[in-house]
PDB file of N, CA and C in Angstrom:
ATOM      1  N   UNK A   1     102.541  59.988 167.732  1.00  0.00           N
ATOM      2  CA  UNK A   1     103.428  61.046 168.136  1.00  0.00           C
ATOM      3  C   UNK A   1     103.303  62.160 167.109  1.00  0.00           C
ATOM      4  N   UNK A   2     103.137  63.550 167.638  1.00  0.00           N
ATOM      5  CA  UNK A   2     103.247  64.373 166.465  1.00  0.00           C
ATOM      6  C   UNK A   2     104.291  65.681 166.685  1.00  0.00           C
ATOM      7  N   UNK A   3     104.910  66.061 165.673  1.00  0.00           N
ATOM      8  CA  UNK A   3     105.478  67.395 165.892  1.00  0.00           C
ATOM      9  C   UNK A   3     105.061  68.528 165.153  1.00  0.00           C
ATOM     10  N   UNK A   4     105.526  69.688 166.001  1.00  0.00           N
ATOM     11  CA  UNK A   4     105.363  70.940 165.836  1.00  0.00           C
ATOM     12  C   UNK A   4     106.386  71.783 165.496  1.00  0.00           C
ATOM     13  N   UNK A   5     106.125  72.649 164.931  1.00  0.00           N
ATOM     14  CA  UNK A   5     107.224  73.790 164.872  1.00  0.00           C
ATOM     15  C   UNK A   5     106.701  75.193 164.814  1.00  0.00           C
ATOM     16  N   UNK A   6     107.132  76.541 165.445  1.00  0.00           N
ATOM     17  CA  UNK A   6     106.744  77.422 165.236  1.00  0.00           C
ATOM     18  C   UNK A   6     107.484  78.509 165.476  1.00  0.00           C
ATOM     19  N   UNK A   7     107.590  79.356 164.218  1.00  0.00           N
ATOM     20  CA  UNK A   7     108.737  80.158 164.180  1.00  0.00           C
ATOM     21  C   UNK A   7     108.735  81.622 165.490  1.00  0.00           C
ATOM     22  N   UNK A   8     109.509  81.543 166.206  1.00  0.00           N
ATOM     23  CA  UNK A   8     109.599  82.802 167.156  1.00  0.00           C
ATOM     24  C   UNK A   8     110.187  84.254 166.418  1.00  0.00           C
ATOM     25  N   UNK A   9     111.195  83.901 165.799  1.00  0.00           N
ATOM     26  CA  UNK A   9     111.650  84.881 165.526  1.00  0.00           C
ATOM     27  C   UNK A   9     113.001  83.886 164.552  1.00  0.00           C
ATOM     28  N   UNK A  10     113.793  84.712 162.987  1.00  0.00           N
ATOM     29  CA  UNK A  10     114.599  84.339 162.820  1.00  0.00           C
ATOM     30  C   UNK A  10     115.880  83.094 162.886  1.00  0.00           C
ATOM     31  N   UNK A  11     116.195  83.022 164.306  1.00  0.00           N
ATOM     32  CA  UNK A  11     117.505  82.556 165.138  1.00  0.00           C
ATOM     33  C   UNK A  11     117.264  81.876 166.275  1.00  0.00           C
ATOM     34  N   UNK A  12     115.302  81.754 166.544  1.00  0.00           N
ATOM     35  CA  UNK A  12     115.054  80.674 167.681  1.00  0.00           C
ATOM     36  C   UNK A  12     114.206  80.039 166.748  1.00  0.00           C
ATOM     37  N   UNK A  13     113.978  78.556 167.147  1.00  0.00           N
ATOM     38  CA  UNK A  13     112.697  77.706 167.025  1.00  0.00           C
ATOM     39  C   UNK A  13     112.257  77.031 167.606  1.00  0.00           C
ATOM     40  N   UNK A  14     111.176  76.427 167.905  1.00  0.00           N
ATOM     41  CA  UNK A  14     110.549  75.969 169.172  1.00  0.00           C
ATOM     42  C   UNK A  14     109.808  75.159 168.711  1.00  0.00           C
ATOM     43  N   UNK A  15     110.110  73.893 169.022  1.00  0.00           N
ATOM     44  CA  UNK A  15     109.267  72.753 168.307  1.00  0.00           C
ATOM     45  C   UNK A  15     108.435  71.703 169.465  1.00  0.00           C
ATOM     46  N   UNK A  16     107.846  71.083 168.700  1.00  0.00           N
ATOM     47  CA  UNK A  16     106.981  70.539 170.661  1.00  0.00           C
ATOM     48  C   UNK A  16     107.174  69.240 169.415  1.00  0.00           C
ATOM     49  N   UNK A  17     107.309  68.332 170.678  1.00  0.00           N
ATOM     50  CA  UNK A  17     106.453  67.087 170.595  1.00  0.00           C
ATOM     51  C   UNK A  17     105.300  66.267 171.563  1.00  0.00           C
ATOM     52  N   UNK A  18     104.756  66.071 171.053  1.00  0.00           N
ATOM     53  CA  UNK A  18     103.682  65.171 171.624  1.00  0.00           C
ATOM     54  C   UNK A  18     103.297  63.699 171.503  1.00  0.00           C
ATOM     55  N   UNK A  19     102.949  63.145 172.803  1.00  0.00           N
ATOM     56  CA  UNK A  19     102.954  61.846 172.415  1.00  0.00           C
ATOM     57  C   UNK A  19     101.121  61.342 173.311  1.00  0.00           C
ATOM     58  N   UNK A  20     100.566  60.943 172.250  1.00  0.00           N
ATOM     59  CA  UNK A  20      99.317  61.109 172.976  1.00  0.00           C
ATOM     60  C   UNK A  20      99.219  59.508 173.691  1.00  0.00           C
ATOM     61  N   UNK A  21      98.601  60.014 174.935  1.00  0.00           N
ATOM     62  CA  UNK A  21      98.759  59.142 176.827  1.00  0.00           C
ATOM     63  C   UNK A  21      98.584  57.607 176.231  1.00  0.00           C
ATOM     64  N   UNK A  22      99.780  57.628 177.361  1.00  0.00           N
ATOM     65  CA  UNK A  22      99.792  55.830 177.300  1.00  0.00           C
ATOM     66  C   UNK A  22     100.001  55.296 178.641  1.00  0.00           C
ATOM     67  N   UNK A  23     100.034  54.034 179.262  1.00  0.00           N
ATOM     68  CA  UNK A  23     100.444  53.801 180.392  1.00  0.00           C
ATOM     69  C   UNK A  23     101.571  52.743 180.383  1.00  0.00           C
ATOM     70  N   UNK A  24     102.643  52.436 181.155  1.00  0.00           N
ATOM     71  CA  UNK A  24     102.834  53.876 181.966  1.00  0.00           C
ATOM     72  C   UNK A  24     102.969  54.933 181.314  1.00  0.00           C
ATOM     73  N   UNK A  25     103.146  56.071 182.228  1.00  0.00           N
ATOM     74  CA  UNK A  25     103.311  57.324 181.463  1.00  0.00           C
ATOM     75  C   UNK A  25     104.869  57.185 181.059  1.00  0.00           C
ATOM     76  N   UNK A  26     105.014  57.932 179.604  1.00  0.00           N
ATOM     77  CA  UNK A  26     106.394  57.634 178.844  1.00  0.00           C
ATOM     78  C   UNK A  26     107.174  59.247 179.011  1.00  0.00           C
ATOM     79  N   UNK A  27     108.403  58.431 178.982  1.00  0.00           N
ATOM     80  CA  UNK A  27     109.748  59.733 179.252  1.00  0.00           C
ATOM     81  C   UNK A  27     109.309  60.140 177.861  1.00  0.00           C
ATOM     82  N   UNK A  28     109.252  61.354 177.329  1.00  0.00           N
ATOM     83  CA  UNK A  28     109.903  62.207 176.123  1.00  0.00           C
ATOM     84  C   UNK A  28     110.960  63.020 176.195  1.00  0.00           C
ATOM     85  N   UNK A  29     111.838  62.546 175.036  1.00  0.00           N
ATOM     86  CA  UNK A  29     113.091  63.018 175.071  1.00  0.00           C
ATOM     87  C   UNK A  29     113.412  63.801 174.144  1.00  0.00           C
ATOM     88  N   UNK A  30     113.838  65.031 173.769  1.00  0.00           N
ATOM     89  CA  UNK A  30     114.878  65.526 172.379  1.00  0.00           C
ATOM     90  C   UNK A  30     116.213  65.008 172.189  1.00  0.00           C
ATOM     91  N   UNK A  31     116.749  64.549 171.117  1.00  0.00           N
ATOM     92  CA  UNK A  31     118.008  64.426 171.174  1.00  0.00           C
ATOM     93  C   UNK A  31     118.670  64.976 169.380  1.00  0.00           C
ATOM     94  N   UNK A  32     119.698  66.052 169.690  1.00  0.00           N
ATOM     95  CA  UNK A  32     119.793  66.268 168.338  1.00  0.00           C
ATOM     96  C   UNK A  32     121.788  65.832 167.617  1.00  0.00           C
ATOM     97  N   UNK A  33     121.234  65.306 166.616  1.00  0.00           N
ATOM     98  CA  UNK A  33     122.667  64.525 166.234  1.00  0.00           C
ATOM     99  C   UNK A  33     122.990  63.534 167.043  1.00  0.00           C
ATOM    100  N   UNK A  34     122.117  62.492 167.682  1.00  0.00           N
ATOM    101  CA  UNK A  34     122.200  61.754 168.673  1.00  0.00           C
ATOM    102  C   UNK A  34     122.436  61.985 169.761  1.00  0.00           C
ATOM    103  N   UNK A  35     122.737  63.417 169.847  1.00  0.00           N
ATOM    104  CA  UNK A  35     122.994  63.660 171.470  1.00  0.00           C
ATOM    105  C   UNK A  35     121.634  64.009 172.479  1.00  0.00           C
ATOM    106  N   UNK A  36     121.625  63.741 173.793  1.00  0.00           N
ATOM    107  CA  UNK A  36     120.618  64.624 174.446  1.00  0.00           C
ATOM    108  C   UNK A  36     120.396  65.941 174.313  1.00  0.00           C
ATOM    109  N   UNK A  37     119.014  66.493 174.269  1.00  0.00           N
ATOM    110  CA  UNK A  37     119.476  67.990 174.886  1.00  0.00           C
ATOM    111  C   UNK A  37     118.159  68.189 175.563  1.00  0.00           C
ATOM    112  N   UNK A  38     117.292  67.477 175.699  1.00  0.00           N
ATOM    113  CA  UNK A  38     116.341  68.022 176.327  1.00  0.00           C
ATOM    114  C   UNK A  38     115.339  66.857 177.177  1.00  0.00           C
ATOM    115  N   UNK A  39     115.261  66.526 178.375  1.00  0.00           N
ATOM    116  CA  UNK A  39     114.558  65.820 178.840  1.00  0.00           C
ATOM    117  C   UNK A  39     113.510  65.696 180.187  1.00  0.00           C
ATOM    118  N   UNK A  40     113.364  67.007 179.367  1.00  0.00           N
ATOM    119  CA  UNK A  40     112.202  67.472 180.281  1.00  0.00           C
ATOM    120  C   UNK A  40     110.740  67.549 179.854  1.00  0.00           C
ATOM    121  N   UNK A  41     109.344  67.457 180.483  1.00  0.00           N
ATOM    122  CA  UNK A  41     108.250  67.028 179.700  1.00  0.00           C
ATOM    123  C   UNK A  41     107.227  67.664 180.932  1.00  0.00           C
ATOM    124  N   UNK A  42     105.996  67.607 180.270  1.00  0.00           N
ATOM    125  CA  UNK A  42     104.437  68.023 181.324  1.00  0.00           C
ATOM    126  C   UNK A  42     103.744  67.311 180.677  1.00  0.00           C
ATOM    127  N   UNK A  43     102.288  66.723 181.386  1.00  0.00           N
ATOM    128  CA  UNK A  43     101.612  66.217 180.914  1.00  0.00           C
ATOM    129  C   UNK A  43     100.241  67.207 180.909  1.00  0.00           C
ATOM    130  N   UNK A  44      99.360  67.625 179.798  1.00  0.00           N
ATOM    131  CA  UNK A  44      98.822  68.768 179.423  1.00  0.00           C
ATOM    132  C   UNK A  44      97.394  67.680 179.950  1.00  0.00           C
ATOM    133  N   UNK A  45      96.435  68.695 179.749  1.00  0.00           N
ATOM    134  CA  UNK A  45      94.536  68.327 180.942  1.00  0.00           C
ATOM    135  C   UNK A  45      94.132  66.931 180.238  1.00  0.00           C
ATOM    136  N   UNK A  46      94.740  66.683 178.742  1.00  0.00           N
ATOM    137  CA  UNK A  46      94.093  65.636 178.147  1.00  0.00           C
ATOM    138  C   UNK A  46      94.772  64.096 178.827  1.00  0.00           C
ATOM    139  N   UNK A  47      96.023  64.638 179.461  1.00  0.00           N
ATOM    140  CA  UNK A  47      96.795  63.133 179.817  1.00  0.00           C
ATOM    141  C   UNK A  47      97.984  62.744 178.618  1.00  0.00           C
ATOM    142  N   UNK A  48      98.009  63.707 177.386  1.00  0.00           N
ATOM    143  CA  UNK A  48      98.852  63.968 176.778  1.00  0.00           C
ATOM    144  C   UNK A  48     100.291  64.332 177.691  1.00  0.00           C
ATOM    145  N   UNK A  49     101.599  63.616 176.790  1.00  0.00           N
ATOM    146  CA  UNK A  49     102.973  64.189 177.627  1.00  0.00           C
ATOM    147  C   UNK A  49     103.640  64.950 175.816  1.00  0.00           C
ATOM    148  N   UNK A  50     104.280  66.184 176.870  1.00  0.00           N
ATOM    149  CA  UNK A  50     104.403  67.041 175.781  1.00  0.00           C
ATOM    150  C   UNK A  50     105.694  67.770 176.461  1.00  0.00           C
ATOM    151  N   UNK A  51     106.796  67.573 175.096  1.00  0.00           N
ATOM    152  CA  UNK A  51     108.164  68.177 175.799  1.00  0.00           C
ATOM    153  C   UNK A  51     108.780  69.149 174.715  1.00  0.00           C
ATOM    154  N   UNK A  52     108.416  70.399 175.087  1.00  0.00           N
ATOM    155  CA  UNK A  52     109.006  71.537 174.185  1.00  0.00           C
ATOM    156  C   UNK A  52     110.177  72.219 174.058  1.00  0.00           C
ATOM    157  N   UNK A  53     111.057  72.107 172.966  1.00  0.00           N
ATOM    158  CA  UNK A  53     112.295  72.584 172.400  1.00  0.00           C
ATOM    159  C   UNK A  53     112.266  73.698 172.354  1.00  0.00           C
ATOM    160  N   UNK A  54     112.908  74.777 172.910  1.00  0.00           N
ATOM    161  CA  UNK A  54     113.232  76.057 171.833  1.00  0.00           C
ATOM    162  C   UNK A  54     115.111  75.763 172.172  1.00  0.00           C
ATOM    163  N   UNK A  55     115.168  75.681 170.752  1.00  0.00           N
ATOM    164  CA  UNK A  55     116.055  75.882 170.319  1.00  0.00           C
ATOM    165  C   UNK A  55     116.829  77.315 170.044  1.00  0.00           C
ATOM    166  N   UNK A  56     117.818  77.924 170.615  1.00  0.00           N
ATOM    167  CA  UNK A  56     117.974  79.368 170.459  1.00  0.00           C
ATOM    168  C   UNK A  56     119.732  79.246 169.809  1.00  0.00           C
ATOM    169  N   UNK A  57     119.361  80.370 168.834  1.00  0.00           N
ATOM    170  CA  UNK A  57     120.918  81.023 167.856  1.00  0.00           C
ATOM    171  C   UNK A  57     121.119  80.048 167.048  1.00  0.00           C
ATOM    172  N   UNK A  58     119.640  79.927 166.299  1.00  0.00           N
ATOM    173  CA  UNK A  58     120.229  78.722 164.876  1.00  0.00           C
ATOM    174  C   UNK A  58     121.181  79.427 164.012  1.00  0.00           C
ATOM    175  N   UNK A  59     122.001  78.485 163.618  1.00  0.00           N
ATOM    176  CA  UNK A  59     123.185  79.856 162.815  1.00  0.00           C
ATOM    177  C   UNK A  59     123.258  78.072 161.713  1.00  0.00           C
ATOM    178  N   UNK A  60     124.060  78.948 160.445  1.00  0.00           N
ATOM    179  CA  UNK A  60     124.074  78.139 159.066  1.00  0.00           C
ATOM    180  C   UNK A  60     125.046  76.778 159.875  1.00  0.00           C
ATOM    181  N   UNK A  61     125.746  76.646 160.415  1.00  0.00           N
ATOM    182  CA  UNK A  61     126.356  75.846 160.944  1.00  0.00           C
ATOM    183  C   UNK A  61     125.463  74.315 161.054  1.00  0.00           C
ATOM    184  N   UNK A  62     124.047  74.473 161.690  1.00  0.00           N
ATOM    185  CA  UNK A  62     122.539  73.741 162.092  1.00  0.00           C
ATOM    186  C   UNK A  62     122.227  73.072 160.852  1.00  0.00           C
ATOM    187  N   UNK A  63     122.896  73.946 159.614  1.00  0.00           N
ATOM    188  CA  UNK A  63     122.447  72.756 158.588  1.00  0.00           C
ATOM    189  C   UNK A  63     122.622  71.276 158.512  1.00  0.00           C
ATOM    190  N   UNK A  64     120.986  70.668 158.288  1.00  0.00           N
ATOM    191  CA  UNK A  64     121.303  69.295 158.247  1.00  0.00           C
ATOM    192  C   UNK A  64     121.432  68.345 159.419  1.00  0.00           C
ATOM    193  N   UNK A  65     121.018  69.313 160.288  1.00  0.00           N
ATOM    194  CA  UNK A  65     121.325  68.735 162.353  1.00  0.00           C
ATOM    195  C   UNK A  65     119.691  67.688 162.038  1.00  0.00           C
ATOM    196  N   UNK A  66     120.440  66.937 163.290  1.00  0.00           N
ATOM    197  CA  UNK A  66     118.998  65.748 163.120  1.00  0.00           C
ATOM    198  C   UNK A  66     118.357  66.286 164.294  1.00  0.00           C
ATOM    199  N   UNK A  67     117.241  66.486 164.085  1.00  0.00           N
ATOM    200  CA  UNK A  67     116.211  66.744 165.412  1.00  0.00           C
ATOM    201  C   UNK A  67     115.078  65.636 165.525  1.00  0.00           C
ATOM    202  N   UNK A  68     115.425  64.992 166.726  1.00  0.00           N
ATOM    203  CA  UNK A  68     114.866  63.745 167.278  1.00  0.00           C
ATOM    204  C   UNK A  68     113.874  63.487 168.446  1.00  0.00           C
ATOM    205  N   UNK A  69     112.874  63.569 168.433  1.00  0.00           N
ATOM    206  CA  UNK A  69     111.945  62.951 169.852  1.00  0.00           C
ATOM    207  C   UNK A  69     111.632  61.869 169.885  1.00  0.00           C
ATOM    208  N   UNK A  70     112.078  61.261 171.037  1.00  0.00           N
ATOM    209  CA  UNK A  70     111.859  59.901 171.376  1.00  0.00           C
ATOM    210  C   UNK A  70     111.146  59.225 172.509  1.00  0.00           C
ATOM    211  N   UNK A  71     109.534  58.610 172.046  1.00  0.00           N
ATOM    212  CA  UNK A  71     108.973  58.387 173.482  1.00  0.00           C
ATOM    213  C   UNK A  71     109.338  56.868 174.172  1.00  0.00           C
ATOM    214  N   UNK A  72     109.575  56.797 175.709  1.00  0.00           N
ATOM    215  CA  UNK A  72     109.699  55.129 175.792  1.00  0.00           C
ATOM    216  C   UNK A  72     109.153  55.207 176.944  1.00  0.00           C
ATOM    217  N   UNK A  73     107.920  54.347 177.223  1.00  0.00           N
ATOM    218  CA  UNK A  73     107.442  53.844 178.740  1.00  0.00           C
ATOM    219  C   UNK A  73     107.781  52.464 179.274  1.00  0.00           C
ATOM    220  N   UNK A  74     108.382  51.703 178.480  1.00  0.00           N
ATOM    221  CA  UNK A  74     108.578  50.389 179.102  1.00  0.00           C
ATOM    222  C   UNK A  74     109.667  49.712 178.283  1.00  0.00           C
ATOM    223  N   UNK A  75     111.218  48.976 178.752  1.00  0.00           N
ATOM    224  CA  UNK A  75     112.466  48.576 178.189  1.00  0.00           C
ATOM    225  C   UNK A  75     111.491  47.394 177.512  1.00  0.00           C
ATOM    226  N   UNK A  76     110.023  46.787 177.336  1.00  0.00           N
ATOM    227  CA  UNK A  76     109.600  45.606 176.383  1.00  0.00           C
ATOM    228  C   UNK A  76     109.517  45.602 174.839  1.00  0.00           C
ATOM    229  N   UNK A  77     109.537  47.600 174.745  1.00  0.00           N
ATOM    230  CA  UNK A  77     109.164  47.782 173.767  1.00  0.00           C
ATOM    231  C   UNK A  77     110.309  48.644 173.330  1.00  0.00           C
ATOM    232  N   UNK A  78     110.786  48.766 171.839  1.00  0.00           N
ATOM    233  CA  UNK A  78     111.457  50.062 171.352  1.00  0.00           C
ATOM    234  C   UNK A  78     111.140  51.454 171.574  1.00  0.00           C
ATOM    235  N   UNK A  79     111.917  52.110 171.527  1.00  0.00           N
ATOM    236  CA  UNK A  79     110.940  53.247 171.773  1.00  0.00           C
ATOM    237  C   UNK A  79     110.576  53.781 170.670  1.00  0.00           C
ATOM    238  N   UNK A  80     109.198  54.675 170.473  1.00  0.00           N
ATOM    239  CA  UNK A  80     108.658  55.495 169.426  1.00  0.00           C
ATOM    240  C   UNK A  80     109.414  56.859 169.269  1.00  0.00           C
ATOM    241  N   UNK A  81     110.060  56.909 167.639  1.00  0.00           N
ATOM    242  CA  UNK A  81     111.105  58.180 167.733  1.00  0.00           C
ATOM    243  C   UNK A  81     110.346  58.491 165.994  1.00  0.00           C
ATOM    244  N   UNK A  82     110.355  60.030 166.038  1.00  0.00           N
ATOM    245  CA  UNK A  82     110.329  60.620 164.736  1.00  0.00           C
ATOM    246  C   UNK A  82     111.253  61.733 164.816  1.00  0.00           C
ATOM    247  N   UNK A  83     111.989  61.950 163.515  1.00  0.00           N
ATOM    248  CA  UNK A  83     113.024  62.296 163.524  1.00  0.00           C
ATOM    249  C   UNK A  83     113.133  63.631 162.101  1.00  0.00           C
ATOM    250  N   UNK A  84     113.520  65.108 162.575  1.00  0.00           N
ATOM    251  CA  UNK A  84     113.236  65.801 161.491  1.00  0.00           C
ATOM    252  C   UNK A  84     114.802  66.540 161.218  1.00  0.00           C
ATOM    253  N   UNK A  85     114.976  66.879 159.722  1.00  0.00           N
ATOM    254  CA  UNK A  85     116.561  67.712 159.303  1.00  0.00           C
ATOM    255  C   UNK A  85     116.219  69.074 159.254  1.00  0.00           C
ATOM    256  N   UNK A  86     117.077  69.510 159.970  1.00  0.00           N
ATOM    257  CA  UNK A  86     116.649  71.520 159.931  1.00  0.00           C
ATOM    258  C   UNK A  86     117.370  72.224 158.461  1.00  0.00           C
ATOM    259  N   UNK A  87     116.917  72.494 157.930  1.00  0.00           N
ATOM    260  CA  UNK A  87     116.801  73.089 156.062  1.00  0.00           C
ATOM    261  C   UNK A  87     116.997  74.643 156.551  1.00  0.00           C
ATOM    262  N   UNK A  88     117.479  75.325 156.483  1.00  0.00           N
ATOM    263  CA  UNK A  88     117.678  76.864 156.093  1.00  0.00           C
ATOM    264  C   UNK A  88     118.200  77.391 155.027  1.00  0.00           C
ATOM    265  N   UNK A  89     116.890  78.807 155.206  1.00  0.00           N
ATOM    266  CA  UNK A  89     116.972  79.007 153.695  1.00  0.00           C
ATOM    267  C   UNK A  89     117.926  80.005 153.652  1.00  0.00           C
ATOM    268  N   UNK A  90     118.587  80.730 152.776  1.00  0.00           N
ATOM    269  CA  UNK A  90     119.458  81.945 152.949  1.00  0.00           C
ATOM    270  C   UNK A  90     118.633  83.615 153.059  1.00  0.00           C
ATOM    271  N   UNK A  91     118.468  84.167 153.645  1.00  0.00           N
ATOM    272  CA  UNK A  91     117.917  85.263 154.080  1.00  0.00           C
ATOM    273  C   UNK A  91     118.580  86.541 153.020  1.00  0.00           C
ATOM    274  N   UNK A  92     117.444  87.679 152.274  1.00  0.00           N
ATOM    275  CA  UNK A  92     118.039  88.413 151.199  1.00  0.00           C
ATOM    276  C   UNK A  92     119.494  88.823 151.931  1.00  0.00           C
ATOM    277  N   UNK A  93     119.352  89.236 153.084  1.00  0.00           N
ATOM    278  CA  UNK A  93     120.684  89.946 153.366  1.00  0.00           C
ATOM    279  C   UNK A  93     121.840  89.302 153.792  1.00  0.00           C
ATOM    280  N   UNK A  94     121.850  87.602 153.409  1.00  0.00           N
ATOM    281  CA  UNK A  94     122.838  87.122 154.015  1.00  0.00           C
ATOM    282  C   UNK A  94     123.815  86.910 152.909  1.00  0.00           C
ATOM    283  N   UNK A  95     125.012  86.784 153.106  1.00  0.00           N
ATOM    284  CA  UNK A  95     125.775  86.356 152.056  1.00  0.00           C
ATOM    285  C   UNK A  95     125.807  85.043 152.261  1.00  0.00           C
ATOM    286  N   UNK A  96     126.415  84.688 150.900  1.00  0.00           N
ATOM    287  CA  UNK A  96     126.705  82.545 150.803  1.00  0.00           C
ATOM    288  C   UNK A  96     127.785  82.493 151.973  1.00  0.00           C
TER     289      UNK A  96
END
């Protein structure tokens, strides 16, 4: 499984995960702070399934939020989850 991140602008981010093809084909999920938020996915020409986040209006509040993708194709197995903390830095013009 791998992730991505790539900055749009400031106050969005857009992170992908990928989970390279397995059979059956596996749900990918986001879930941040344990909650859902995203469970929607495509499978790209390689047979790769790939489910992309943008996240929009990160505000200082996001500090420390758990951002989670989790792949599962079959209840035999656990599912495969990697799991990242969103760090922001303070911007010259922001105050503490």
């Amino acid at each position: 499984m791998e992730l991505s991140f790539s900055k749009e602008n400031a106050l969005d981010e857009e992170t992908r995960c990928k989970y390279i093809a397995g059979k059956p084909e596996p749900v990918v999920s986001w879930y941040v702070n344990g909650e859902l938020e995203d469970s929607s996915y495509h499978m790209d020409r390689y047979g790769d399934v790939i489910n992309d986040l943008l996240f929009r209006g990160l505000k200082r509040s996001h500090l420390n939020s758990q951002f989670s993708c989790r792949a599962n194709n079959t209840k035999l197995i656990q599912p495969v989850e990697k799991t990242v903390v969103l760090e922001l830095n303070q911007g010259r013009n922001e105050e503490p």
